[in-house]
C-alpha atoms as a PDB file:
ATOM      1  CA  UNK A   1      12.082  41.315 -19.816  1.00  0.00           C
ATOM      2  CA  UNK A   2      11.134  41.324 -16.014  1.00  0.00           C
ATOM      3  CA  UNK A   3       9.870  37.479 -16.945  1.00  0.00           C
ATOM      4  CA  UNK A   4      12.954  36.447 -18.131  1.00  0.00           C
ATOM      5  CA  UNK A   5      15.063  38.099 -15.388  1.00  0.00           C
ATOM      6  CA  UNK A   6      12.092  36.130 -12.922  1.00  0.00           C
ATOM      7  CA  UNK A   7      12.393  33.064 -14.402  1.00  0.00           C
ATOM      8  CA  UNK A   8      16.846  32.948 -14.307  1.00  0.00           C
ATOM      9  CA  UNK A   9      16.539  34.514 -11.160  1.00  0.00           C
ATOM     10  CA  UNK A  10      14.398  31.021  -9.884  1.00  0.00           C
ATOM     11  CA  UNK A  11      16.491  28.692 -11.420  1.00  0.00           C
ATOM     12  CA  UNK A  12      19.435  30.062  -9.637  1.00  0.00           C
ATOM     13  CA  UNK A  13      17.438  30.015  -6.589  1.00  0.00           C
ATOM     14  CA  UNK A  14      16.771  26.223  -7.124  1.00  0.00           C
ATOM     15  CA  UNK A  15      20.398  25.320  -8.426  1.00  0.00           C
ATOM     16  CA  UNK A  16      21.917  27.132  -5.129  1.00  0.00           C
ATOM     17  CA  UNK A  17      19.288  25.065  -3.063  1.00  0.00           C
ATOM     18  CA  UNK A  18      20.511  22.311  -4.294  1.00  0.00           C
ATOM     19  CA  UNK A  19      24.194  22.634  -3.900  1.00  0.00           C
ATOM     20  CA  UNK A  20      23.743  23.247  -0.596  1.00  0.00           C
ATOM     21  CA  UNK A  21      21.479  20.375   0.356  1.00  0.00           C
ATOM     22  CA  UNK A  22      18.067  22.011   0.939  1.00  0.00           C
ATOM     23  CA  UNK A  23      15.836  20.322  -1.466  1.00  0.00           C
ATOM     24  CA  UNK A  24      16.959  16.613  -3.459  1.00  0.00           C
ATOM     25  CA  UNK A  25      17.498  16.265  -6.651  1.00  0.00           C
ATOM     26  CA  UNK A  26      14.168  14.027  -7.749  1.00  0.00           C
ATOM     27  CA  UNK A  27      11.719  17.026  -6.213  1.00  0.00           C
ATOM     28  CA  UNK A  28      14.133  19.724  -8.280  1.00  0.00           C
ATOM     29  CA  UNK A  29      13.689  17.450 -11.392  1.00  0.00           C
ATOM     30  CA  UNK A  30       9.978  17.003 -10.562  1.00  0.00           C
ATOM     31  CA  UNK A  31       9.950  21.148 -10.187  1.00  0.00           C
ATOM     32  CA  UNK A  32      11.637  21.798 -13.448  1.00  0.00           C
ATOM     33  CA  UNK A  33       9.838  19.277 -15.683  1.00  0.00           C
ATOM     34  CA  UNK A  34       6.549  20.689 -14.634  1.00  0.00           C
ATOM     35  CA  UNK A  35       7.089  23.914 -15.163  1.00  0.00           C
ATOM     36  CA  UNK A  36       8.881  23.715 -18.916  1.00  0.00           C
ATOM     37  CA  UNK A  37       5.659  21.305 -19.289  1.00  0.00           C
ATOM     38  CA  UNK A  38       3.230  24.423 -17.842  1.00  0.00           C
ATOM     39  CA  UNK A  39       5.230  26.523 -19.931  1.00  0.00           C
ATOM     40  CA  UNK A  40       5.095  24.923 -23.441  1.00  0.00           C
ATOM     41  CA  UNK A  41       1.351  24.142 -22.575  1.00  0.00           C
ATOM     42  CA  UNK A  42       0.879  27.543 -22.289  1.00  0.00           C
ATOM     43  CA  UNK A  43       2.648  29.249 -25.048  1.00  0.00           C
ATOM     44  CA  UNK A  44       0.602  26.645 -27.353  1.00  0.00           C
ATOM     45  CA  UNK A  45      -2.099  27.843 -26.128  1.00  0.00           C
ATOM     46  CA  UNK A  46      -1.743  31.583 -26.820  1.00  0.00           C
ATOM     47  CA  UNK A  47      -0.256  30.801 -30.224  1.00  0.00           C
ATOM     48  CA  UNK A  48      -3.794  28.621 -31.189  1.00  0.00           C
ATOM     49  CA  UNK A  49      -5.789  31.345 -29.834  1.00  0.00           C
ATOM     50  CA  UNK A  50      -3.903  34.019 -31.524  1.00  0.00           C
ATOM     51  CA  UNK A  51      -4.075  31.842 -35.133  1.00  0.00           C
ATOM     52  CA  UNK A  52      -8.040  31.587 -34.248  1.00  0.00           C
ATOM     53  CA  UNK A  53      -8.306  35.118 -34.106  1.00  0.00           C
ATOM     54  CA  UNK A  54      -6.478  35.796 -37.474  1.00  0.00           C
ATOM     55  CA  UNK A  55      -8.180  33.369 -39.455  1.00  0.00           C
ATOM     56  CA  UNK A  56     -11.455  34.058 -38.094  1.00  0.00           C
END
């Protein structure tokens, strides 16, 4: 739960930087495609390790 409220509460933070001119849009594209790639990389990995576990 507290991940989920983290993770809305950062792409607020990065939308309302944004609107107001802080940071372009190319560095928050860079931002958000590396961290959905982090992410899914991640989430992968716990589901492989969790399947090696059960089988093993």
């Amino acid at each position: 739960m507290i991940e989920v409220i983290g993770g809305g509460l950062v792409l607020i933070g990065i939308a309302y930087a944004e609107n107001k001119g802080w940071v372009d849009k190319e560095s928050v594209s860079f931002v958000l495609n590396v961290g959905m790639q982090a992410g899914i990389c991640a989430s992968m990995f716990y589901f492989l390790h969790k399947l090696s576990i059960l089988f093993l």
